[in-house]
C-alpha atoms as a PDB file:
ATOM      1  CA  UNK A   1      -1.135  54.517 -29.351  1.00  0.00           C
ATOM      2  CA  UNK A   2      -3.412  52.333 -27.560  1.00  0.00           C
ATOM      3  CA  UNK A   3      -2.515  48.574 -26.851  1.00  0.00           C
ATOM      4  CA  UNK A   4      -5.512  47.595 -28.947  1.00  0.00           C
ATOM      5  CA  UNK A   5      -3.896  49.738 -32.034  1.00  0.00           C
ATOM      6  CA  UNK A   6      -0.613  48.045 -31.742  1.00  0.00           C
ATOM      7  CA  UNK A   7      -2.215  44.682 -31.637  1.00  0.00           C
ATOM      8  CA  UNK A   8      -4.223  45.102 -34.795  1.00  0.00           C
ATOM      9  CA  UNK A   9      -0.994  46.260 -36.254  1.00  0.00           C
ATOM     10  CA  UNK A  10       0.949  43.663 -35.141  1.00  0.00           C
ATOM     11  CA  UNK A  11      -1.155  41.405 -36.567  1.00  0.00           C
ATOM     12  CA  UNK A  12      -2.024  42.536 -39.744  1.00  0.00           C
ATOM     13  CA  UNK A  13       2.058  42.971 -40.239  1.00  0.00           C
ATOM     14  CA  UNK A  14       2.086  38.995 -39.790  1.00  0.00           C
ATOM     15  CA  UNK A  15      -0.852  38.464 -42.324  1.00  0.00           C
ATOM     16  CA  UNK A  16       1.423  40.495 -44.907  1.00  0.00           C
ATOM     17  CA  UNK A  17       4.137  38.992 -44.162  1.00  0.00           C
ATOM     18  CA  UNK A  18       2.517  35.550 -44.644  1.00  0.00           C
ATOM     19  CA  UNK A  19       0.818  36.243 -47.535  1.00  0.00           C
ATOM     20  CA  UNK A  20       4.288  38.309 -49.429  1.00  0.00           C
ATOM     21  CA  UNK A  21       6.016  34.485 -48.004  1.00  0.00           C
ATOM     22  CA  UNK A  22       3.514  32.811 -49.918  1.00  0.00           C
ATOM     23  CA  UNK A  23       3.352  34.968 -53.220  1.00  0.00           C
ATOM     24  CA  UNK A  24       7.453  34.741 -52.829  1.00  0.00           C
ATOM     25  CA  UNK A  25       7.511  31.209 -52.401  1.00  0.00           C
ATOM     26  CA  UNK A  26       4.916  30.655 -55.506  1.00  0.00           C
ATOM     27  CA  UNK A  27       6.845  32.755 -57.928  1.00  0.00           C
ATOM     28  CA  UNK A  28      10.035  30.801 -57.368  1.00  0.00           C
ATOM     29  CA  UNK A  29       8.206  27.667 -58.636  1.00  0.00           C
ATOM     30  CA  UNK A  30       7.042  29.163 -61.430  1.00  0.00           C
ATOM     31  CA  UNK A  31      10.320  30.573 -61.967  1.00  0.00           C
ATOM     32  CA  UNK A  32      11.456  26.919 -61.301  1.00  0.00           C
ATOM     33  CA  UNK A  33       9.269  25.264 -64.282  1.00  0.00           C
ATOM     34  CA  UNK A  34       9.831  27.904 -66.552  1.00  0.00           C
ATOM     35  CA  UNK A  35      13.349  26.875 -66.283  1.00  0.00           C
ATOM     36  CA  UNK A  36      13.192  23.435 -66.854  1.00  0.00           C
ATOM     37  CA  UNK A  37      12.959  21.741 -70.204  1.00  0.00           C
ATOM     38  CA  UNK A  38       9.845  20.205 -71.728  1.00  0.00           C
ATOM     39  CA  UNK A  39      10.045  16.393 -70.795  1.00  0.00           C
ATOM     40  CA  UNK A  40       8.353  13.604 -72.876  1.00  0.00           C
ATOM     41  CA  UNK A  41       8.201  10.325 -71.630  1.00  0.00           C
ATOM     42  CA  UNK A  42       6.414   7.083 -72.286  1.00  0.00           C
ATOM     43  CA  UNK A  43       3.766   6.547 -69.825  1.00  0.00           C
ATOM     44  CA  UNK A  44       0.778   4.560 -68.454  1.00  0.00           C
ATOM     45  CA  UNK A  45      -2.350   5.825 -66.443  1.00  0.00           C
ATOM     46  CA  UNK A  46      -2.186   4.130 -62.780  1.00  0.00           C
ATOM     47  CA  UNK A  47      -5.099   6.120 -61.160  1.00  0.00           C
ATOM     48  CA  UNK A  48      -7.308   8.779 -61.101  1.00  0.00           C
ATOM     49  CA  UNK A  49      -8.326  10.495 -57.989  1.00  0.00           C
ATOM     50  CA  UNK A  50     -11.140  13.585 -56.970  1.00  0.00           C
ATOM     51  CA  UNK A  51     -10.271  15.841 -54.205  1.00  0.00           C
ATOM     52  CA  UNK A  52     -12.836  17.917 -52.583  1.00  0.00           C
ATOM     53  CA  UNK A  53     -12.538  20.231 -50.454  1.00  0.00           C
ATOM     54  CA  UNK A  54     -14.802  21.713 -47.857  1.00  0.00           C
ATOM     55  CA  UNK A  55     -14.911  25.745 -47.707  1.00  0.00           C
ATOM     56  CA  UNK A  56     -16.489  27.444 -44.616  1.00  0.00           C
ATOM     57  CA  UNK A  57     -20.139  28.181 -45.771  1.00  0.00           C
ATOM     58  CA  UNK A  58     -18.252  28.473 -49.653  1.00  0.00           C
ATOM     59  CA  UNK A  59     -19.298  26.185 -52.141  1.00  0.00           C
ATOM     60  CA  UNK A  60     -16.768  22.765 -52.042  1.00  0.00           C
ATOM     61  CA  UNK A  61     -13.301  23.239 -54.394  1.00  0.00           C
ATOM     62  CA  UNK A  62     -12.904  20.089 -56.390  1.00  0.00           C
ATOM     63  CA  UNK A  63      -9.319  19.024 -57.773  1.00  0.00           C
ATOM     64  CA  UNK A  64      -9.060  16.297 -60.322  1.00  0.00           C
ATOM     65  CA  UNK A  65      -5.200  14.490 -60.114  1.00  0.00           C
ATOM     66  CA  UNK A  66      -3.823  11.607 -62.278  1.00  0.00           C
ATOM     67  CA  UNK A  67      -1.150   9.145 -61.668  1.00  0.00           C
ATOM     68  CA  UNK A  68       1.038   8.237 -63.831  1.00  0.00           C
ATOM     69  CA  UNK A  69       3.754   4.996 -64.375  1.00  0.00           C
ATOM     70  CA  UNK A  70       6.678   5.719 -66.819  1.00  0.00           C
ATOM     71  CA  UNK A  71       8.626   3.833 -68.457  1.00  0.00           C
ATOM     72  CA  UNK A  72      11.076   3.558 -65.411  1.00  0.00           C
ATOM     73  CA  UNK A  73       8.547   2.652 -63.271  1.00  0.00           C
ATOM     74  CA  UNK A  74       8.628   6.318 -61.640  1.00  0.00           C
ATOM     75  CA  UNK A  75       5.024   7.058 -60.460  1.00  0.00           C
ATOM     76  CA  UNK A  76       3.833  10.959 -60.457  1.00  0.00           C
ATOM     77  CA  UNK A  77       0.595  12.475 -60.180  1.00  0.00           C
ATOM     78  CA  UNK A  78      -0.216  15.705 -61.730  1.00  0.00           C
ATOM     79  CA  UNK A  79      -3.507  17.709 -60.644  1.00  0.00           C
ATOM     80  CA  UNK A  80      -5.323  18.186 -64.511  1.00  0.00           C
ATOM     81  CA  UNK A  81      -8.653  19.838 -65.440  1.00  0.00           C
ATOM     82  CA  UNK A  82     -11.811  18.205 -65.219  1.00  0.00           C
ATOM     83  CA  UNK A  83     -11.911  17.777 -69.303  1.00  0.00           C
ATOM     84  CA  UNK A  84      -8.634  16.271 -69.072  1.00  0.00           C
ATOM     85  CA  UNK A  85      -9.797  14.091 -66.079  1.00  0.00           C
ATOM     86  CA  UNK A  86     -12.725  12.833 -67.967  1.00  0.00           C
ATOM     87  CA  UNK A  87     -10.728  12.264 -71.169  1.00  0.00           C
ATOM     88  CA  UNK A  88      -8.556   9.515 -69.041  1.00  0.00           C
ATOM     89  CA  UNK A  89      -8.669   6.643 -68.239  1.00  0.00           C
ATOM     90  CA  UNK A  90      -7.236   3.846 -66.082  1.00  0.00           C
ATOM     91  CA  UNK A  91      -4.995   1.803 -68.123  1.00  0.00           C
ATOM     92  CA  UNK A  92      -4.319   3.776 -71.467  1.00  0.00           C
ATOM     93  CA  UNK A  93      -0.682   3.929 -72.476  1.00  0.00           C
ATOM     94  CA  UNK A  94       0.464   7.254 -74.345  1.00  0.00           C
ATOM     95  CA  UNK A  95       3.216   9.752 -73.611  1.00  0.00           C
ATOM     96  CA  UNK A  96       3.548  11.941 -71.194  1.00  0.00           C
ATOM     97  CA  UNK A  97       4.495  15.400 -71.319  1.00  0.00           C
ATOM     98  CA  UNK A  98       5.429  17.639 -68.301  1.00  0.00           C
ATOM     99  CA  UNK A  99       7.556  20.617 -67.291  1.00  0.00           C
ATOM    100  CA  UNK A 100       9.375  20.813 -63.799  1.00  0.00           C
ATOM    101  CA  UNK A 101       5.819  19.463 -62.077  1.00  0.00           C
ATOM    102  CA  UNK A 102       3.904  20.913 -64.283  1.00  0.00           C
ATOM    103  CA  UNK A 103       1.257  18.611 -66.759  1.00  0.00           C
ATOM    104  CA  UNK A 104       1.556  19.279 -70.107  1.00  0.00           C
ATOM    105  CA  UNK A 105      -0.657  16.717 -71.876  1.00  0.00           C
ATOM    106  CA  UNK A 106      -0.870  13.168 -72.342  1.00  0.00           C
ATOM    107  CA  UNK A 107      -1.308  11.966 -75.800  1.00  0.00           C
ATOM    108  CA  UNK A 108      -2.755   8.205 -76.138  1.00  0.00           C
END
């Protein structure tokens, strides 16, 4: 083998093995929520926030996040949909609902 062939193996092991890490590491959080029971809590809308990222030459990825207060004064932001996003606003009062960190709705 040339050296060329065992540095294009090399690294395309380490892109593998970065990407199985990743796939790994994302199906024990899932596994994680799955696990956990469905939480309801009395809440109140802190923020709203838009996150946009940049792609090389792609067109930008846009995130849409929420903040929540509870009831114990606990703050936690959860990324939702933009319907979801533009169904909130600042200030309303409702219940939360939310699995491990996963959203599950906010009713007002």
């Amino acid at each position: 083998m040339s050296g060329n062939t065992i540095l294009l193996f090399v690294i395309c092991a380490m892109m593998a093995a970065v990407v199985l890490g990743a796939a790994v590491n994302y199906g024990r959080e899932f596994a994680a929520n799955l696990r956990q029971p469905l939480r309801t809590t009395v809440a109140r809308i802190e923020a709203r926030r838009v996150q946009e990222d940049q792609g090389a030459g792609w067109s930008p990825s846009i995130r849409y996040f929420v903040t929540f207060a509870t009831e114990t004064g606990v703050r936690e932001e959860y990324p939702v949909s933009e319907e979801e996003y533009e169904r909130l606003r600042e200030g309303q009062a409702g219940t939360l609902r939310t699995r491990g960190n996963w959203y599950r709705g906010f009713r007002v």
